[in-house]
N, C-alpha and C. Protein backbone atom coordinates (compact mmCIF):
# COMPACT_ATOMS: atom_id res chain seq x y z
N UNK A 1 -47.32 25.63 -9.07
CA UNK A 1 -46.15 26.48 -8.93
C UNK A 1 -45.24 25.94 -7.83
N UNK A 2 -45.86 25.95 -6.96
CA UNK A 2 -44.96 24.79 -5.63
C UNK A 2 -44.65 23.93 -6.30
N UNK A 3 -45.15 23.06 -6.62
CA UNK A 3 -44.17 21.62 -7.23
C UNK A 3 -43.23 21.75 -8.62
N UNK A 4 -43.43 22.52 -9.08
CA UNK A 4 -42.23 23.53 -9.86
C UNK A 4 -40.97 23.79 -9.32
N UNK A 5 -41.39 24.64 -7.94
CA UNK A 5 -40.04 24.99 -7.19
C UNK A 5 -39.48 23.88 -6.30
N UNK A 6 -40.17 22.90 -6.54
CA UNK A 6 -39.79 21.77 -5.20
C UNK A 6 -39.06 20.85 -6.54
N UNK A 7 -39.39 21.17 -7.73
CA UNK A 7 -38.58 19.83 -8.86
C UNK A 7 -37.20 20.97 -9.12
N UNK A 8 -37.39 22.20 -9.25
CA UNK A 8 -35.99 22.95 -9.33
C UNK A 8 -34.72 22.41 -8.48
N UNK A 9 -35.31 22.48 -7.27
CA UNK A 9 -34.36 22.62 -6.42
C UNK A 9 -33.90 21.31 -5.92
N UNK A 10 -34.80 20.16 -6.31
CA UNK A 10 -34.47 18.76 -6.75
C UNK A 10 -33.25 18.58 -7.60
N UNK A 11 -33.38 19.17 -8.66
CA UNK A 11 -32.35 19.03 -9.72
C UNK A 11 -31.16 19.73 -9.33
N UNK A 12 -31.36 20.88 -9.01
CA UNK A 12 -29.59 21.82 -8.73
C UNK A 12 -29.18 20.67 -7.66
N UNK A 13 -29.94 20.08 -6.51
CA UNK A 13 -29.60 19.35 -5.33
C UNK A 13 -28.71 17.98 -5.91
N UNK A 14 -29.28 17.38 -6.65
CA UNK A 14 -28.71 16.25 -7.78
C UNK A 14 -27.90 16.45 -8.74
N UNK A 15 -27.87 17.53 -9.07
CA UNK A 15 -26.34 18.31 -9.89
C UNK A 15 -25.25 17.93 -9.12
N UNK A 16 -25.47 19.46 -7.98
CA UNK A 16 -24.54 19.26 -6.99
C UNK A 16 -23.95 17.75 -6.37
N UNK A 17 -24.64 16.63 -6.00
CA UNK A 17 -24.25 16.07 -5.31
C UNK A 17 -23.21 14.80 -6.55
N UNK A 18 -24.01 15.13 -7.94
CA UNK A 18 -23.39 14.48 -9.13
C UNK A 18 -21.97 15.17 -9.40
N UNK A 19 -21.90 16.08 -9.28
CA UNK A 19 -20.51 16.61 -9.79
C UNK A 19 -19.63 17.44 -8.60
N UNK A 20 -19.99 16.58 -7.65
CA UNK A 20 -19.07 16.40 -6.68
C UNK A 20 -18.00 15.00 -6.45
N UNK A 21 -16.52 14.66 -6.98
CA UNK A 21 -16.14 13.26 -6.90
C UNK A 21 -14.29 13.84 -5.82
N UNK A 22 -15.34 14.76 -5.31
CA UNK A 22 -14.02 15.09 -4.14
C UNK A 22 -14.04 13.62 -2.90
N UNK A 23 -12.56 13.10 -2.56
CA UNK A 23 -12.82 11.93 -1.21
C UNK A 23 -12.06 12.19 -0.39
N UNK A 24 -12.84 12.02 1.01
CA UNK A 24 -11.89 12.23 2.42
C UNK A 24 -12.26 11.41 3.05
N UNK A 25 -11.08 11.49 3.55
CA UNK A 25 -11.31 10.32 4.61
C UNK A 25 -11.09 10.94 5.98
N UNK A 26 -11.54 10.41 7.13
CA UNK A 26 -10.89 11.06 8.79
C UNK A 26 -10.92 12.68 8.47
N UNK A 27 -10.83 13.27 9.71
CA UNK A 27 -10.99 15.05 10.06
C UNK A 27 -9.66 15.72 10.68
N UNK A 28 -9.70 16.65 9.90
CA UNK A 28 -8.49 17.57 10.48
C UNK A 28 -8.66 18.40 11.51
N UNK A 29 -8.01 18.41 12.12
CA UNK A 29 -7.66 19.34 13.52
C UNK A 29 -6.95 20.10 13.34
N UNK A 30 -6.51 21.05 14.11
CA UNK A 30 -5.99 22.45 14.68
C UNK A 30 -4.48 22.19 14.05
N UNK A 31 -4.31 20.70 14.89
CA UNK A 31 -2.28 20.36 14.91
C UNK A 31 -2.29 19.79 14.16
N UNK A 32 -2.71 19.07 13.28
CA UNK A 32 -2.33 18.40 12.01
C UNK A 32 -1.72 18.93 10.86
N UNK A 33 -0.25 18.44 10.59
CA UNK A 33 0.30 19.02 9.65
C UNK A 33 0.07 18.27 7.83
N UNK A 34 0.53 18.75 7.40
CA UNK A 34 0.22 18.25 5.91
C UNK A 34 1.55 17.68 5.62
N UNK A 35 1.60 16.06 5.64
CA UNK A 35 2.86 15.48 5.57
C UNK A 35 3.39 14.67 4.50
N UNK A 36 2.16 14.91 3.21
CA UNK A 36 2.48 14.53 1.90
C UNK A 36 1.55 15.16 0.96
N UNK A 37 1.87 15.38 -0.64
CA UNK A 37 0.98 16.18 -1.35
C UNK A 37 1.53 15.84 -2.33
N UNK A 38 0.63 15.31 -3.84
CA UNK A 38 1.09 14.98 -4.65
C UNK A 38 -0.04 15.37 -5.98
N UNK A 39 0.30 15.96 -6.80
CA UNK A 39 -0.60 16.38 -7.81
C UNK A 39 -0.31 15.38 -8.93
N UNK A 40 -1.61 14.44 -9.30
CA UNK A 40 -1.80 13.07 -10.30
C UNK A 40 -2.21 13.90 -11.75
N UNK A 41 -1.23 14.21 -13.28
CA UNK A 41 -2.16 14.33 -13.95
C UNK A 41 -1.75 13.55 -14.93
N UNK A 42 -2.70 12.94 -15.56
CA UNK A 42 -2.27 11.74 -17.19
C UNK A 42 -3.43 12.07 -17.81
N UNK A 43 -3.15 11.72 -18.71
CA UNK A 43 -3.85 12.34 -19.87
C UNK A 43 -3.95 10.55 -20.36
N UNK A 44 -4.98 9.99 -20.96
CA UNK A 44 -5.54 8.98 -21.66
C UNK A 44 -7.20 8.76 -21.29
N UNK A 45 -7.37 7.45 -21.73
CA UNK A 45 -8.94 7.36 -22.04
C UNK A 45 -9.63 6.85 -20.63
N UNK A 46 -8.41 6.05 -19.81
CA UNK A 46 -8.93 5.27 -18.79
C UNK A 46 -7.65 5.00 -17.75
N UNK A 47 -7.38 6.21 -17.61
CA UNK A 47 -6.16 6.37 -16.34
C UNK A 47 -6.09 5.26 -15.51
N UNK A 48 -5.60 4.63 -14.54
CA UNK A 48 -5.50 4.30 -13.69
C UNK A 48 -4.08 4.67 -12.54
N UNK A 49 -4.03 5.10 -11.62
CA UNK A 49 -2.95 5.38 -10.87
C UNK A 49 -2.55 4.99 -9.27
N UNK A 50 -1.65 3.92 -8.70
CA UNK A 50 -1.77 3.92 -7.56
C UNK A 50 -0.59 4.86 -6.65
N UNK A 51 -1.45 5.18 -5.82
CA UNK A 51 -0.22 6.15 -4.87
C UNK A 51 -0.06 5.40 -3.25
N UNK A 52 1.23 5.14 -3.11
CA UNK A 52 1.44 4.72 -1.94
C UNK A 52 2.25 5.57 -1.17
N UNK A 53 1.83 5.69 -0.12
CA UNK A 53 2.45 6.54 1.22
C UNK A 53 2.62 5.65 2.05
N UNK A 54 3.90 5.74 2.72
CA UNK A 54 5.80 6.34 2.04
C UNK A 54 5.84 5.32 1.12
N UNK A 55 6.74 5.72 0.48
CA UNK A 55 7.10 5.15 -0.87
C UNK A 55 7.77 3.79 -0.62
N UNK A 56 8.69 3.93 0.89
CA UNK A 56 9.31 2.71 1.50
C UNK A 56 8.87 2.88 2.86
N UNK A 57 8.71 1.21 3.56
CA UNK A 57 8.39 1.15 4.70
C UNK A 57 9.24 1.98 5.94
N UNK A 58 8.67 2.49 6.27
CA UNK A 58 9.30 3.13 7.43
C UNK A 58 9.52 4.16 7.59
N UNK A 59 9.45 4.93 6.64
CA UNK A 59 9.72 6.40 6.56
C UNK A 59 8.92 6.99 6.89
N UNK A 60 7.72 7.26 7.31
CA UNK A 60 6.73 8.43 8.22
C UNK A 60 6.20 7.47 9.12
N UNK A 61 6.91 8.28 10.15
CA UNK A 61 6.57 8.25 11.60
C UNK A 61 5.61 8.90 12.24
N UNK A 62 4.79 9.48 11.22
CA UNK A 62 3.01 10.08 11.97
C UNK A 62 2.21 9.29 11.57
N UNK A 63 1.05 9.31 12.47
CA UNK A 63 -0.16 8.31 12.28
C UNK A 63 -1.29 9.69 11.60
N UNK A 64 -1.85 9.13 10.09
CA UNK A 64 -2.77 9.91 9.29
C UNK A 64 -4.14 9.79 10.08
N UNK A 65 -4.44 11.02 9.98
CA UNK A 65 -5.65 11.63 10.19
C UNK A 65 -6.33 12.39 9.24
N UNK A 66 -6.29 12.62 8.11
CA UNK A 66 -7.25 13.20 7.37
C UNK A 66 -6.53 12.68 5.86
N UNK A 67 -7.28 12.45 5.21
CA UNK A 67 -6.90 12.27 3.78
C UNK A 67 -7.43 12.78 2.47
N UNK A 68 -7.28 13.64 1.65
CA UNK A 68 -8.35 14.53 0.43
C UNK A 68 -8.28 14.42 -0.39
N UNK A 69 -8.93 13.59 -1.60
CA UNK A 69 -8.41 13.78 -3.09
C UNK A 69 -9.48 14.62 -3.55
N UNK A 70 -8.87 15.67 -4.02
CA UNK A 70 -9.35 16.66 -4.61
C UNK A 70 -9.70 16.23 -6.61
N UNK A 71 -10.44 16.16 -7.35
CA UNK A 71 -10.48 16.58 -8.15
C UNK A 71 -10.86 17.65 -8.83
N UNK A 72 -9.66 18.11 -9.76
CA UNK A 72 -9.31 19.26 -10.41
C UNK A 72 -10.01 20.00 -11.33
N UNK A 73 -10.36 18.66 -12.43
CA UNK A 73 -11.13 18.83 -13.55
C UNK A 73 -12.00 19.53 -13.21
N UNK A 74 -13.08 20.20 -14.35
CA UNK A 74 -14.19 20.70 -14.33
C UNK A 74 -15.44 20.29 -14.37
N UNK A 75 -16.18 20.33 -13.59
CA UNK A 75 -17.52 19.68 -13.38
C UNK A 75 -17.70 18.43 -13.09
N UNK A 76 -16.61 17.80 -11.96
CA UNK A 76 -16.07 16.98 -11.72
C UNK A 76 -16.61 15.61 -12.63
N UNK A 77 -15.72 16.10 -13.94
CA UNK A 77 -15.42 15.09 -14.87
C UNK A 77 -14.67 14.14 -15.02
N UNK A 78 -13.44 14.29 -13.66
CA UNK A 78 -12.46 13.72 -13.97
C UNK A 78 -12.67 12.20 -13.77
N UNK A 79 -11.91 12.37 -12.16
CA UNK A 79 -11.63 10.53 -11.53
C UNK A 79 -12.08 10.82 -10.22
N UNK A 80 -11.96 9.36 -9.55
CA UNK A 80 -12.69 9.25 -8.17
C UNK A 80 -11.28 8.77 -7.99
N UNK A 81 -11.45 8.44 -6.30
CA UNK A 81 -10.14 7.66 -5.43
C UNK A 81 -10.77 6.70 -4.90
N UNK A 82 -9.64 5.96 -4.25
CA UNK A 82 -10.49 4.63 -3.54
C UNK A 82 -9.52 4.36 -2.76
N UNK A 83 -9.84 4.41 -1.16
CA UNK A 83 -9.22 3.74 0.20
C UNK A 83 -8.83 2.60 -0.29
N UNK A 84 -7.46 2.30 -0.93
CA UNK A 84 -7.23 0.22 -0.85
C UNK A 84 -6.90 -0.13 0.34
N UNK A 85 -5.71 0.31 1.16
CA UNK A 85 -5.05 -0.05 2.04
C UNK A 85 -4.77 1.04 2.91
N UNK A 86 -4.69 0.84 4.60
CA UNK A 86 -3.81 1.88 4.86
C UNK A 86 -5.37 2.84 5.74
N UNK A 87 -4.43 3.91 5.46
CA UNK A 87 -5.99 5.48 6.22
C UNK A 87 -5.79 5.60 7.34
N UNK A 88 -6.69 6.14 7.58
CA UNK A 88 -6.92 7.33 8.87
C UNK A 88 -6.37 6.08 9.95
N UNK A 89 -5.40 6.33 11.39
CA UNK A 89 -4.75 5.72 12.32
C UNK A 89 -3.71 4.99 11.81
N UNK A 90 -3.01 4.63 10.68
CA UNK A 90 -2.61 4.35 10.29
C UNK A 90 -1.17 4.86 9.72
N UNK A 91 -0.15 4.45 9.64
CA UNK A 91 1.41 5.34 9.09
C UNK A 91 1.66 5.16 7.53
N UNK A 92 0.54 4.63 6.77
CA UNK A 92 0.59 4.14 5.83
C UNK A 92 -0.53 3.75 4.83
N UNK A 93 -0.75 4.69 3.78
CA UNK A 93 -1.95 4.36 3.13
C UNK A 93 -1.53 4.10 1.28
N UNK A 94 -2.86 3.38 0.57
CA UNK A 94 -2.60 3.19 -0.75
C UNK A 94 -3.91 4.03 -1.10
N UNK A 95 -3.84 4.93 -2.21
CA UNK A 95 -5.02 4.95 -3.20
C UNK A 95 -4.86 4.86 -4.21
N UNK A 96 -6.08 4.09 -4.80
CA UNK A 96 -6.18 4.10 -6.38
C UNK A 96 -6.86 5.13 -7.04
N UNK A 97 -6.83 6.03 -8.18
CA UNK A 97 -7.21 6.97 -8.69
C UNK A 97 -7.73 6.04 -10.06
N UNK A 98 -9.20 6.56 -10.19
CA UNK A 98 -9.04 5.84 -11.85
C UNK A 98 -9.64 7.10 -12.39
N UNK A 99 -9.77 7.15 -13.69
CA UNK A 99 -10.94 8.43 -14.34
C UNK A 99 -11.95 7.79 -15.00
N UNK A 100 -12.69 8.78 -15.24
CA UNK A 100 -14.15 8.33 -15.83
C UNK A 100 -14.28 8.53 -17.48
N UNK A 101 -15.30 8.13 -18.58
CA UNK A 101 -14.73 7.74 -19.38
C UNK A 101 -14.35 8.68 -20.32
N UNK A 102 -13.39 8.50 -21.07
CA UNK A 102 -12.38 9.25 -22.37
C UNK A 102 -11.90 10.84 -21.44
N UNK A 103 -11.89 10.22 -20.09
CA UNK A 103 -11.24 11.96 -19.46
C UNK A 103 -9.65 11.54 -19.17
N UNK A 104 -9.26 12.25 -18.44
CA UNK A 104 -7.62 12.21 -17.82
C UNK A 104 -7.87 12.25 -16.68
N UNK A 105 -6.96 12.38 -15.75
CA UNK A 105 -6.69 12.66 -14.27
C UNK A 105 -6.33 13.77 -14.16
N UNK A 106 -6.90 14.33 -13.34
CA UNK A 106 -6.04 15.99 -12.79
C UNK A 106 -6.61 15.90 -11.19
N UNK A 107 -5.85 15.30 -10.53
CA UNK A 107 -6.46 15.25 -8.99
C UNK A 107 -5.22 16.00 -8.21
N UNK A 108 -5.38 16.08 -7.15
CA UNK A 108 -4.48 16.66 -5.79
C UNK A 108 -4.99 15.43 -5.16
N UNK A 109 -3.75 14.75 -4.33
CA UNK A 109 -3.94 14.05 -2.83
C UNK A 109 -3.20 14.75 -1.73
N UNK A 110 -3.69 14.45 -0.45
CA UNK A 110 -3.27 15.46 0.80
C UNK A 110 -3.57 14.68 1.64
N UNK A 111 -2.17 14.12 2.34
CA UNK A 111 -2.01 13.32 3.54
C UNK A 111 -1.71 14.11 4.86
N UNK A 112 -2.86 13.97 5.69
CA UNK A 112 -2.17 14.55 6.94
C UNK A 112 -2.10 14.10 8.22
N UNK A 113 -1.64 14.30 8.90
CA UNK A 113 -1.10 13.58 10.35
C UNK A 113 -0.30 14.15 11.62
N UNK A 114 -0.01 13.57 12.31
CA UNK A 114 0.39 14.50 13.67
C UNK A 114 1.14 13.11 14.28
């Protein structure tokens, strides 16, 4: 019966940590404002999407401290992100979004900084 409840709680533990494809990067503080936000959704078999912050050099003058891609989808089916360039200390970051297979994208990104 113990090793019953010790393989249960194995599995919900490995669920959970499987259908979790939320990414952050760096920690938010008190003063950190939210200084970009962009909701990614496409619809195809094998998305790919890059997002660059600022769009042109020079335009944000805060250094990032926290970064979140949220995915939307359900049972986190969707897509993952990936740090290319850029992040946390930085005035300037890239991510790539891809999805996983025959899904779409439905993510949130959230740049923040001070």
């Amino acid at each position: 019966m113990k090793f019953l409840g010790c393989l249960i709680f194995a599995l919900i533990a490995a669920f959970a940590v499987v259908s979790a494809t939320n990414s952050t990067w760096g920690a938010r503080n008190w003063n950190d404002q939210m200084i970009f936000r962009q909701n990614i959704v496409i619809k195809g078999n094998y998305p790919t999407y890059n997002l660059t912050f600022p769009a042109r050099a020079g335009a944000n003058t805060r250094k990032i401290t926290y970064i979140l891609a949220r995915d939307l989808t359900r049972f986190g089916n969707g897509g993952q992100a990936t740090l290319y360039r850029g992040g946390v200390g930085f005035k300037n970051v890239t991510l790539i979004f891809r999805s996983q297979s025959n899904t779409g994208l439905n993510m949130t990104a959230e740049i923040w900084g001070r």
